[in-house]
Protein backbone atom coordinates (compact mmCIF):
# COMPACT_ATOMS: atom_id res chain seq x y z
CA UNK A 1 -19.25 -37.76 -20.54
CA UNK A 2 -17.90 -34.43 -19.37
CA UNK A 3 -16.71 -33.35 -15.90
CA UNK A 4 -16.11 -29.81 -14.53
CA UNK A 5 -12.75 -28.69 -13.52
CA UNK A 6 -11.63 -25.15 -12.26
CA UNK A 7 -9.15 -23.46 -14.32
CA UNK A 8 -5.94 -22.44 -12.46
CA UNK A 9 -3.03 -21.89 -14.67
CA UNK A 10 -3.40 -20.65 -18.15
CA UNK A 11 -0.01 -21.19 -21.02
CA UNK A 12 -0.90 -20.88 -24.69
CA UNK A 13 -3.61 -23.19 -25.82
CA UNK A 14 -3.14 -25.65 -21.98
CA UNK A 15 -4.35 -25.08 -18.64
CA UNK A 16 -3.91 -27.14 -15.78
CA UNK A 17 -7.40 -27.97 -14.29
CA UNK A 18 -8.56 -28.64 -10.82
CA UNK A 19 -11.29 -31.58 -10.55
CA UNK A 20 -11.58 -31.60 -6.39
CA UNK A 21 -9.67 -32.69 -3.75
CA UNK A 22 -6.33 -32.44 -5.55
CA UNK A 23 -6.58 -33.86 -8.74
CA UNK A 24 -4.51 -31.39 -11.42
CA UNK A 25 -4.80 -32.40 -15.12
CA UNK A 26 -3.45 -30.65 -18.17
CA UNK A 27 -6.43 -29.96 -20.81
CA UNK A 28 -6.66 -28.10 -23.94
CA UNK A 29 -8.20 -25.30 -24.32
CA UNK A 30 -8.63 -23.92 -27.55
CA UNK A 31 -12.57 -24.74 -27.92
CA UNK A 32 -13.12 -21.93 -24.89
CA UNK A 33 -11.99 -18.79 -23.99
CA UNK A 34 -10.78 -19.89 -20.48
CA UNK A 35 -9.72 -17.49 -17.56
CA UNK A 36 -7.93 -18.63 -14.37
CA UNK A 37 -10.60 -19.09 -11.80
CA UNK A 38 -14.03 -20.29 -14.44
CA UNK A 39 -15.21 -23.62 -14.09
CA UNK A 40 -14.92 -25.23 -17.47
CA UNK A 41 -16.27 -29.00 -18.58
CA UNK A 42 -13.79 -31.52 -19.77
CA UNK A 43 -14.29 -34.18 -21.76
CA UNK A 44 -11.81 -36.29 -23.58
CA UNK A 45 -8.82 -34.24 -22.40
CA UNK A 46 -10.36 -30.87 -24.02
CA UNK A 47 -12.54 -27.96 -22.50
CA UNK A 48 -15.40 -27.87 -24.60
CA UNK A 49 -17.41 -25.01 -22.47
CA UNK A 50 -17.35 -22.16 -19.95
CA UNK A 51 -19.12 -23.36 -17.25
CA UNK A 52 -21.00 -20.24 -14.76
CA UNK A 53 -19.58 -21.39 -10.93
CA UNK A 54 -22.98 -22.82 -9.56
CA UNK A 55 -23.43 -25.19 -12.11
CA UNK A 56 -19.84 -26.34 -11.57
CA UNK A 57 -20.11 -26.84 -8.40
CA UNK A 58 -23.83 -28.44 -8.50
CA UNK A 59 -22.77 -30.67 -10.71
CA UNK A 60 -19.51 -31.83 -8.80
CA UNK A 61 -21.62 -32.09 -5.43
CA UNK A 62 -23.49 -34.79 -7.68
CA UNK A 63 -20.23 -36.54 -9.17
CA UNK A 64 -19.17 -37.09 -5.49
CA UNK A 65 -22.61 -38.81 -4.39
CA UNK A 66 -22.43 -40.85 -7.36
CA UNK A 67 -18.87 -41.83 -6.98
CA UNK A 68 -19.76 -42.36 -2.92
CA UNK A 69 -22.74 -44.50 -3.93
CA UNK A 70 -20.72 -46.55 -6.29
CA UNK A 71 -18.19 -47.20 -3.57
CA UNK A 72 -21.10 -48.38 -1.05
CA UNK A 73 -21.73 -51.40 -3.56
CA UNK A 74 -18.32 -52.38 -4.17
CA UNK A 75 -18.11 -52.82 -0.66
């Protein structure tokens, strides 16, 4: 399973990665060529592709309604 995560700060082979609504994480990226501001998919700790910013964010929008649908049965 991979999520998408906006690129915002780029040192050596790391970036730090935005996945919404402030979570940052640290991911390699050394399997892409990265640039601050793309959208790239995680899995696993790693950025395994260049993600094109509609798809990101399409695919995000359908993260959150899974993630809200999962919390409506828990509760």
């Amino acid at each position: 399973m991979a999520i998408p995560a906006k690129v915002v700060k780029l040192r050596e082979s790391m970036a730090k990665v935005d996945f919404g609504e402030g979570v940052l994480r640290d991911v390699n990226v050394t399997l892409v060529d990265a640039k601050v501001g793309e959208y790239v998919l995680v899995h696993a700790g790693y950025a395994i592709q260049v993600l094109d910013k509609r798809a990101a964010e399409e695919t995000l929008q359908l993260w959150r309604e899974v993630l809200a649908s999962s919390e409506n049965l828990s509760a």
